[in-house]
Protein backbone atom coordinates (compact mmCIF):
# COMPACT_ATOMS: atom_id res chain seq x y z
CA UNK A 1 -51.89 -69.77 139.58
CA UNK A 2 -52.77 -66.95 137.38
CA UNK A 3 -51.58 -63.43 138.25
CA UNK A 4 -52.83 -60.28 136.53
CA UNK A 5 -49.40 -58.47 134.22
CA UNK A 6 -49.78 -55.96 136.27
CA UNK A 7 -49.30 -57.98 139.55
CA UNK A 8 -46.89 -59.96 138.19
CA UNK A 9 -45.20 -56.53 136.96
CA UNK A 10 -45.35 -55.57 140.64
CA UNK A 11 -44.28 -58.51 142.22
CA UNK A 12 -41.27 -59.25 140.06
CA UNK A 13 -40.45 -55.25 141.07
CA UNK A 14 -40.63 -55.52 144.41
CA UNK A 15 -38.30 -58.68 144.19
CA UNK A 16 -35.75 -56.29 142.82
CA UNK A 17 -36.30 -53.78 145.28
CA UNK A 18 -35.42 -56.61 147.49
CA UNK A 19 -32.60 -57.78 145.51
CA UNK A 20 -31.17 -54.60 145.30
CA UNK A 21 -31.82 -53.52 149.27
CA UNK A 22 -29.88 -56.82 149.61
CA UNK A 23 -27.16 -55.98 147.74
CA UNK A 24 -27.05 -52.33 149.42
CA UNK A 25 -26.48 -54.02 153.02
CA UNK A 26 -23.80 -55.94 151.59
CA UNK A 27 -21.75 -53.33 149.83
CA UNK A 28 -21.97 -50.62 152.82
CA UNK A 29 -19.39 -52.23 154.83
CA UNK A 30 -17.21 -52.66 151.69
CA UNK A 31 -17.45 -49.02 151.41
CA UNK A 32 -16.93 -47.90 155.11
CA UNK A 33 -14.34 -49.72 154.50
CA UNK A 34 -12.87 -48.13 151.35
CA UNK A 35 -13.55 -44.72 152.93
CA UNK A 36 -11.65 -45.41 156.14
CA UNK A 37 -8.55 -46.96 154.34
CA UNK A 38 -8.42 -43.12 151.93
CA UNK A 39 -8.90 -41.46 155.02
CA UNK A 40 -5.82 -43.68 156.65
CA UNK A 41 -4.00 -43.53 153.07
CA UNK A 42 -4.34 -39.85 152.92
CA UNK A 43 -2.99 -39.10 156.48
CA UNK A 44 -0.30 -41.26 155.42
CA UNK A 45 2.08 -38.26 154.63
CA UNK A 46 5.27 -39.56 156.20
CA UNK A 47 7.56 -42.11 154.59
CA UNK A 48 7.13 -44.27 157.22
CA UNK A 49 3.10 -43.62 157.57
CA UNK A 50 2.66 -44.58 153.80
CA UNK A 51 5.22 -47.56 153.76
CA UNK A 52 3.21 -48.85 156.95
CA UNK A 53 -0.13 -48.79 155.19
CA UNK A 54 1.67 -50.43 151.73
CA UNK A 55 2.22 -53.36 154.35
CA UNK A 56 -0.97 -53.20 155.75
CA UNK A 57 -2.71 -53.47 152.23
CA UNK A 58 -0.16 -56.10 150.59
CA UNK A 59 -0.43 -58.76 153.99
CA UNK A 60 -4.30 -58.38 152.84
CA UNK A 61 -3.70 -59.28 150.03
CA UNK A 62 -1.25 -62.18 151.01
CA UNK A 63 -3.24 -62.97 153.84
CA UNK A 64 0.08 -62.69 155.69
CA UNK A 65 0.27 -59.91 159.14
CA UNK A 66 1.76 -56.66 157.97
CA UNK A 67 4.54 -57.58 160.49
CA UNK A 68 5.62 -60.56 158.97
CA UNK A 69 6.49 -58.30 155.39
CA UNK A 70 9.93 -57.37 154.97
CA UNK A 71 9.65 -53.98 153.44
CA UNK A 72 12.95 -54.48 151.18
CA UNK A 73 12.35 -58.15 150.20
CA UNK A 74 11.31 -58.91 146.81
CA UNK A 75 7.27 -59.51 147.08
CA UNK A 76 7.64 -62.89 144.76
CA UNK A 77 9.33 -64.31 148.27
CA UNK A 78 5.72 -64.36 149.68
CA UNK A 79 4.06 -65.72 146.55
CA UNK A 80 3.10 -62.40 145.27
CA UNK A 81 1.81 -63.12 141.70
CA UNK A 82 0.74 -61.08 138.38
CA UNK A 83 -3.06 -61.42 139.59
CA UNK A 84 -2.25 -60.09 142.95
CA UNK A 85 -0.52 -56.86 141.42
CA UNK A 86 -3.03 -56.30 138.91
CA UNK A 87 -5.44 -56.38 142.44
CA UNK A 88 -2.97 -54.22 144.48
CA UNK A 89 -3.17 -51.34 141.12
CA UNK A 90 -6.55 -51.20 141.34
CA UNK A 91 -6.59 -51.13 145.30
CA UNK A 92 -3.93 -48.09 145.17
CA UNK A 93 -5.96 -46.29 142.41
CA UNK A 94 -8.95 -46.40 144.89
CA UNK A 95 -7.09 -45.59 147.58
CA UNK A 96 -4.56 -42.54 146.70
CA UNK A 97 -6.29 -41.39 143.48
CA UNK A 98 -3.37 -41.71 141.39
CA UNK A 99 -2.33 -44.00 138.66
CA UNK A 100 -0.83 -46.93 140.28
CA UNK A 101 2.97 -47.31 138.90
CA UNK A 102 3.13 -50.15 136.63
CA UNK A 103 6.45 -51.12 138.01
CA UNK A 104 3.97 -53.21 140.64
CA UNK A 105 3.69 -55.67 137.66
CA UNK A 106 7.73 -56.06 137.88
CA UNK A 107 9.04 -59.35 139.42
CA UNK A 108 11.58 -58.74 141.95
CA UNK A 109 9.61 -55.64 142.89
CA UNK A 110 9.46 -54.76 146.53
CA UNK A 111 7.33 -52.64 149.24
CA UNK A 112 9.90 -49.78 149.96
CA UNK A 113 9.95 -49.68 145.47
CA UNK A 114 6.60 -49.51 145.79
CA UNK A 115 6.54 -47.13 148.05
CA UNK A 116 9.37 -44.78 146.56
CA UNK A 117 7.09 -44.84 143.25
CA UNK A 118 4.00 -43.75 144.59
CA UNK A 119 5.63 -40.82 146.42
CA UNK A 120 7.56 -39.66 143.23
CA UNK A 121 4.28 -39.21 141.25
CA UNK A 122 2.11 -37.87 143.76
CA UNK A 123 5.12 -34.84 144.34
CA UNK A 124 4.52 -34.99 140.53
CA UNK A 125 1.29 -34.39 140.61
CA UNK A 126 1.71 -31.80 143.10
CA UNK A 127 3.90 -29.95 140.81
CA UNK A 128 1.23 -29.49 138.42
């Protein structure tokens, strides 16, 4: 086969189109997703509303039902690792638009700690 560069230009271009059309499909659930859970997070103004979605997001992450989380138990109990926090930073970063505390990289550390530590910066940040 012999193609003409500027065919082959062409083809190889369109495969890319393709490629990234492809890749467009696949990342517009991902950020439905994202969207819904910072609408969800930023409803999330009572204790109990924000603590709730902490559970939600951490059982994810666990692959555990947000009901089976004890709020006040210590996250290493469920096998909560340094690899899951550093995932569970970035996922609160997305998700409130603040710094996630680095307390989440703390063993022994638990939801309602979590929880308590997000609310004291974003009053912070209010402040400002």
């Amino acid at each position: 086969w012999w193609l003409p560069p500027t065919a082959l230009d062409s083809l190889r271009q369109a495969q890319g189109n393709a490629q990234a059309a492809e890749m467009a499909a696949e990342i517009a659930p991902m950020t439905a997703e994202t969207a819904t859970r910072q609408q969800t997070f930023a409803q999330a103004k009572q204790p109990a509303d924000l603590l709730a979605q902490l559970r939600v997001e951490i059982g994810q992450l666990l692959r555990l039902p947000a009901s089976q989380l004890d709020s006040d138990s210590p996250l290493d109990s469920y096998g909560f690792d340094s690899l899951l926090a550093v995932e569970l930073r970035q996922r609160l970063e997305k998700l409130t638009g603040l710094r996630a505390p680095t307390e989440l990289l703390q063993r022994g550390i638990s939801i309602r700690q979590i929880q308590t530590s997000i609310e004291a910066q974003a009053d912070s940040e209010r402040e400002i």
